[in-house]
C-alpha atoms as a PDB file:
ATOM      1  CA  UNK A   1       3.351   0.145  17.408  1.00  0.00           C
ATOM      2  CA  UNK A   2       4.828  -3.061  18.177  1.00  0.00           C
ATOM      3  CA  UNK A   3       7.133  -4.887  15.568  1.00  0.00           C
ATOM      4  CA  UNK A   4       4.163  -7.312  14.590  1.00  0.00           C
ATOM      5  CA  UNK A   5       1.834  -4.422  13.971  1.00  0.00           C
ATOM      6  CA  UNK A   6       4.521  -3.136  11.949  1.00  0.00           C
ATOM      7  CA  UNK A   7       4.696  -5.848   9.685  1.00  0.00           C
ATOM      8  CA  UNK A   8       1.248  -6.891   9.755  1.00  0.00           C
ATOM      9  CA  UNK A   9       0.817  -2.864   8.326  1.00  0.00           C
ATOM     10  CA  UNK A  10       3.647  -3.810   5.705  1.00  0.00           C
ATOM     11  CA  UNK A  11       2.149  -6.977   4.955  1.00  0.00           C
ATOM     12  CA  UNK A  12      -1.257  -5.784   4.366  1.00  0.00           C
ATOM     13  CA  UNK A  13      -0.015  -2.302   2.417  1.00  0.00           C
ATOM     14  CA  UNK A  14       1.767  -5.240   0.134  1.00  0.00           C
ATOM     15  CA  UNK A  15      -1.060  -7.365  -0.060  1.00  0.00           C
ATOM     16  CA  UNK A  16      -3.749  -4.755  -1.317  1.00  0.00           C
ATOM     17  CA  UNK A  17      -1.432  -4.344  -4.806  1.00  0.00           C
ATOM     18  CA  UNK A  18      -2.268  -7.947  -5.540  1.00  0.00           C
ATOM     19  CA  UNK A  19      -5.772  -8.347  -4.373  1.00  0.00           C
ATOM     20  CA  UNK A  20      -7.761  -9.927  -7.680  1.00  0.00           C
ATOM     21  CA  UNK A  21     -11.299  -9.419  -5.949  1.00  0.00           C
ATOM     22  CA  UNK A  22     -11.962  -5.232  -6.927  1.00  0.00           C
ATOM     23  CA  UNK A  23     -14.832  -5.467  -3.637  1.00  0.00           C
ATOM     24  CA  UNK A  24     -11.929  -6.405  -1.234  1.00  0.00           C
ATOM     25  CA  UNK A  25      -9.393  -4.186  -3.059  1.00  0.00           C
ATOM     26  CA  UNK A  26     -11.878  -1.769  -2.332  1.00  0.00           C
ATOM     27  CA  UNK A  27     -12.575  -2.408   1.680  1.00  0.00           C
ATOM     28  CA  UNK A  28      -8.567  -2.870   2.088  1.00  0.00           C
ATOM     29  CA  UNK A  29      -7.794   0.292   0.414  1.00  0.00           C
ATOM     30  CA  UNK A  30     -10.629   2.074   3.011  1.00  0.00           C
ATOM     31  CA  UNK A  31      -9.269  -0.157   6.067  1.00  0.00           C
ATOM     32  CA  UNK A  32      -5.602   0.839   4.904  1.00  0.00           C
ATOM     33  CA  UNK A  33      -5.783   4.803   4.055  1.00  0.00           C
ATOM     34  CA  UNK A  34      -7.820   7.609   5.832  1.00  0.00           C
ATOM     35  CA  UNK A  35     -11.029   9.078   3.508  1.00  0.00           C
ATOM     36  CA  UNK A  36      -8.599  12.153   2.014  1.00  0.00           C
ATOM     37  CA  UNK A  37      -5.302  10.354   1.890  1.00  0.00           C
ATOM     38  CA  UNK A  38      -2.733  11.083  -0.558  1.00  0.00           C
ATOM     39  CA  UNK A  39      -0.023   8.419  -2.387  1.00  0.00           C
ATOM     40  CA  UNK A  40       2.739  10.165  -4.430  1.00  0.00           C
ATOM     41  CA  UNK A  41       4.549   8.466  -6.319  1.00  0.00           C
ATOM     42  CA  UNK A  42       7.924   9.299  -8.080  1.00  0.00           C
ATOM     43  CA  UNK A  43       7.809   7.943 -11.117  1.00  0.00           C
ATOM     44  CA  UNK A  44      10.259   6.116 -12.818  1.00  0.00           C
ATOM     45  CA  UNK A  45      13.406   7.734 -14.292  1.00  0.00           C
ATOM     46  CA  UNK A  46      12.678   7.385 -17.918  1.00  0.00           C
ATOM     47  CA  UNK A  47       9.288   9.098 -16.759  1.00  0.00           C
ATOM     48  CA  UNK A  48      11.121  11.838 -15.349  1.00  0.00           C
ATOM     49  CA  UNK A  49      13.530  11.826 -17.703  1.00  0.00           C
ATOM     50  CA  UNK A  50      10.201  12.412 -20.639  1.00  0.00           C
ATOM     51  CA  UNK A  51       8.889  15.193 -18.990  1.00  0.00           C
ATOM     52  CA  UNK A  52      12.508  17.134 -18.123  1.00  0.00           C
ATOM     53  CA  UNK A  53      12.771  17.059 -21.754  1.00  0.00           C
ATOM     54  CA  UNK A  54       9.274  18.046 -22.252  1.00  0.00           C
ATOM     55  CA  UNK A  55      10.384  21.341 -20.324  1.00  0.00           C
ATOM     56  CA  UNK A  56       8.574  19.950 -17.035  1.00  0.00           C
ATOM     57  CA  UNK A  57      10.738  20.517 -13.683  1.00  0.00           C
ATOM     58  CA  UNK A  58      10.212  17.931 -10.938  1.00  0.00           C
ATOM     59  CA  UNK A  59       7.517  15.043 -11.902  1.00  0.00           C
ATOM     60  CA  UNK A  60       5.237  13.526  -9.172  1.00  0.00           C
ATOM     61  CA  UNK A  61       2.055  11.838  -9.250  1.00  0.00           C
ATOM     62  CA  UNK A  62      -0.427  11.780  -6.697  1.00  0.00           C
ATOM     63  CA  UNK A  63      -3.757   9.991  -6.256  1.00  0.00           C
ATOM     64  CA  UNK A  64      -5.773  11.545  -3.527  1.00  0.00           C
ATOM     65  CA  UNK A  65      -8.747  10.124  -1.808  1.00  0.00           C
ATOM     66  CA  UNK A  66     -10.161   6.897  -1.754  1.00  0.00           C
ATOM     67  CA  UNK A  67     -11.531   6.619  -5.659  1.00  0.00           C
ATOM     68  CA  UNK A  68      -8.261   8.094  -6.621  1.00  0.00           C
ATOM     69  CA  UNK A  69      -6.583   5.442  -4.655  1.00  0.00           C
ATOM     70  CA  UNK A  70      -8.457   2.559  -6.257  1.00  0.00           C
ATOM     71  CA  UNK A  71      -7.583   3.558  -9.563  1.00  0.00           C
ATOM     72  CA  UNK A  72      -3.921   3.244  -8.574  1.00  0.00           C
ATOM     73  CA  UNK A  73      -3.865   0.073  -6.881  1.00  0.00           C
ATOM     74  CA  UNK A  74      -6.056  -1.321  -9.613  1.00  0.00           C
ATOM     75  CA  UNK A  75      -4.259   0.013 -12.281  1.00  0.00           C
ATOM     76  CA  UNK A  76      -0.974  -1.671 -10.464  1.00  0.00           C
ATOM     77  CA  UNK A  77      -2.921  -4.768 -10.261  1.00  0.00           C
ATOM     78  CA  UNK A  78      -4.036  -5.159 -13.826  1.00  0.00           C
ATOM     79  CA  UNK A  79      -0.470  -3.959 -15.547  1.00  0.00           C
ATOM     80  CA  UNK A  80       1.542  -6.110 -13.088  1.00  0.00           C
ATOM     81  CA  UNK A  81      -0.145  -8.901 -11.494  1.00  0.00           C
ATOM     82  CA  UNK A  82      -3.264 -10.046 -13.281  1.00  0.00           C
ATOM     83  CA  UNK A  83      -1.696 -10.754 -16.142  1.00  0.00           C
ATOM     84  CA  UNK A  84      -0.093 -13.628 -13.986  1.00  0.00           C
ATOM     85  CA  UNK A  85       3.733 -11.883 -14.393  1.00  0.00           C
ATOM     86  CA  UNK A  86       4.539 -10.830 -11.150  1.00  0.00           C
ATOM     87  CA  UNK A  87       4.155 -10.638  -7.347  1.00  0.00           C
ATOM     88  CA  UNK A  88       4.424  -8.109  -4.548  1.00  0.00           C
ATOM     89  CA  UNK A  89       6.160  -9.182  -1.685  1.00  0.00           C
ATOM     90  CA  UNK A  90       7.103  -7.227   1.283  1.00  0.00           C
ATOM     91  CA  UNK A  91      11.069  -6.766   2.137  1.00  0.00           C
ATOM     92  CA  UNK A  92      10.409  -7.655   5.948  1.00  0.00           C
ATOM     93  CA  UNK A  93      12.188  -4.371   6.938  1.00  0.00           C
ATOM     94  CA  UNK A  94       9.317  -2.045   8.559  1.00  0.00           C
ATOM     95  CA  UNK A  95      10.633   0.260  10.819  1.00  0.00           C
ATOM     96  CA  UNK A  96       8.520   3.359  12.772  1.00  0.00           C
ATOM     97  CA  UNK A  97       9.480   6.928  14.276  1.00  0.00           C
ATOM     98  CA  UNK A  98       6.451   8.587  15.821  1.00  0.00           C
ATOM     99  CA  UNK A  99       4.100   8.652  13.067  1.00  0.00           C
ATOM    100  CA  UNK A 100       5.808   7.821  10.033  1.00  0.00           C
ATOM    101  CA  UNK A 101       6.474   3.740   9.125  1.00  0.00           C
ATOM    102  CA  UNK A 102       9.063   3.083   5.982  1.00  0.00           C
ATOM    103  CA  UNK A 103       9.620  -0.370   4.484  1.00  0.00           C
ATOM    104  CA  UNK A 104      10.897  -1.439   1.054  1.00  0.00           C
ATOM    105  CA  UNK A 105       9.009  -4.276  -1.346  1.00  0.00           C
ATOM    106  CA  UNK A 106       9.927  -6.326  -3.993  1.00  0.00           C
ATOM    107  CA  UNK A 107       8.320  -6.936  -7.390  1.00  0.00           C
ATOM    108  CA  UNK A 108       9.151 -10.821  -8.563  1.00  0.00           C
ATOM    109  CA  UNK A 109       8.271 -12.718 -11.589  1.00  0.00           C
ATOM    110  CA  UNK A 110       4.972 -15.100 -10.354  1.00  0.00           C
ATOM    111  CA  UNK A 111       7.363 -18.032 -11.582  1.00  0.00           C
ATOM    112  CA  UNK A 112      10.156 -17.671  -9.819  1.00  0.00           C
ATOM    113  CA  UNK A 113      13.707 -15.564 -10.371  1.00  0.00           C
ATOM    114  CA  UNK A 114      15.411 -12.166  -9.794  1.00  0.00           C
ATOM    115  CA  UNK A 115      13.596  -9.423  -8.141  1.00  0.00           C
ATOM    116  CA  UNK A 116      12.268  -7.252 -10.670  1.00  0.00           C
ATOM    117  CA  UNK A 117      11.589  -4.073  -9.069  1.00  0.00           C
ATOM    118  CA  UNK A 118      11.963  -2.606  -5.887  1.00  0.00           C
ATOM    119  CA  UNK A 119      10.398   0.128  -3.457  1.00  0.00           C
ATOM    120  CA  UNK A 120      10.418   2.334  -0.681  1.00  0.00           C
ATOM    121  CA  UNK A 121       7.129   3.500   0.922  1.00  0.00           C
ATOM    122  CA  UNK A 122       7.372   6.096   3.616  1.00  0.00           C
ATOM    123  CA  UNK A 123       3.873   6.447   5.371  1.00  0.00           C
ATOM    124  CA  UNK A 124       2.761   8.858   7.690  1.00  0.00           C
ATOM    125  CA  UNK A 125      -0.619   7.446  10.310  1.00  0.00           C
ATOM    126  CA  UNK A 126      -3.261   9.533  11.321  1.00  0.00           C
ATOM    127  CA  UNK A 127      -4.372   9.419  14.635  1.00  0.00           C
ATOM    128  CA  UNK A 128      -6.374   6.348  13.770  1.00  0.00           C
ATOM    129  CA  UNK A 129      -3.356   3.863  12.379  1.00  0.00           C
ATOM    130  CA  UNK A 130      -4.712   4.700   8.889  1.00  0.00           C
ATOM    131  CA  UNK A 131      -2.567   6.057   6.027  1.00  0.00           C
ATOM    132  CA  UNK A 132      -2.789  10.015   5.373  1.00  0.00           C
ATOM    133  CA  UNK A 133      -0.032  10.288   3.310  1.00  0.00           C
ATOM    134  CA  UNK A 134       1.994   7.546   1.436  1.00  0.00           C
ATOM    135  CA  UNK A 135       5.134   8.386  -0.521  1.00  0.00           C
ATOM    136  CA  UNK A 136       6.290   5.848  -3.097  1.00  0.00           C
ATOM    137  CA  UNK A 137      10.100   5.732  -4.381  1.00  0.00           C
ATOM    138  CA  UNK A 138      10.604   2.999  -7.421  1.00  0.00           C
ATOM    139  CA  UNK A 139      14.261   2.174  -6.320  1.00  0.00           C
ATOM    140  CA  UNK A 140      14.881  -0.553  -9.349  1.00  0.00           C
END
């Protein structure tokens, strides 16, 4: 995969957390993941931090499949970016070894100002170029 694919892959992966329109949320998320794909998330620390105390050993959440995965790029979209706080951007830093592609994003405010948030998405492609399984790290 040449540089450009990789950041056009980056740049799209980014882009489908801040689609408004659910019907092209919807065909990005299918263009973007394979039918039985799985994103797993590690959750924030004070969400790990809930469930430790709780008695629960290591949290993860995962969203499997292509309704799955809707509900958890919409459900980004409507707490973060509909409400017209923040944007997505992509960190510019996509990098690939054999089948797996990492980059790190940025959440900023929609009106300008420090970076918000910040992640690191390891994904390994299928044979296709499609995402089988995506691995989401909330840095800060």
């Amino acid at each position: 995969m040449a540089d450009n694919d990789l950041k056009n892959l980056a740049d799209r992966y980014v882009a489908v957390w801040g689609e408004p329109d659910p019907e092209r949320r919807r065909a990005a998320i299918r263009a973007l993941w394979s039918p039985d794909a799985v994103h797993v998330l590690q959750p924030p620390q004070e969400m790990r931090q809930t469930a430790e105390g709780l008695g629960f050993g290591r949290l993860t959440l995962e969203a499997r499949g292509y309704d799955a995965l809707e509900v958890r790029v919409t459900r980004a979209y409507e707490t973060f970016v509909a409400p017209g706080s923040f944007v997505f951007r992509s960190r510019g830093d996509a990098d690939r070894l054999h089948d797996v592609v990492k980059f790190r994003w940025e959440m900023v405010p929609r009106a300008g100002g420090d970076v918000a948030g910040v992640g690191l998405e390891i994904l390994v492609l299928g044979a296709d170029g499609r995402i089988v399984s995506d691995y989401q790290f909330i840095e800060g």
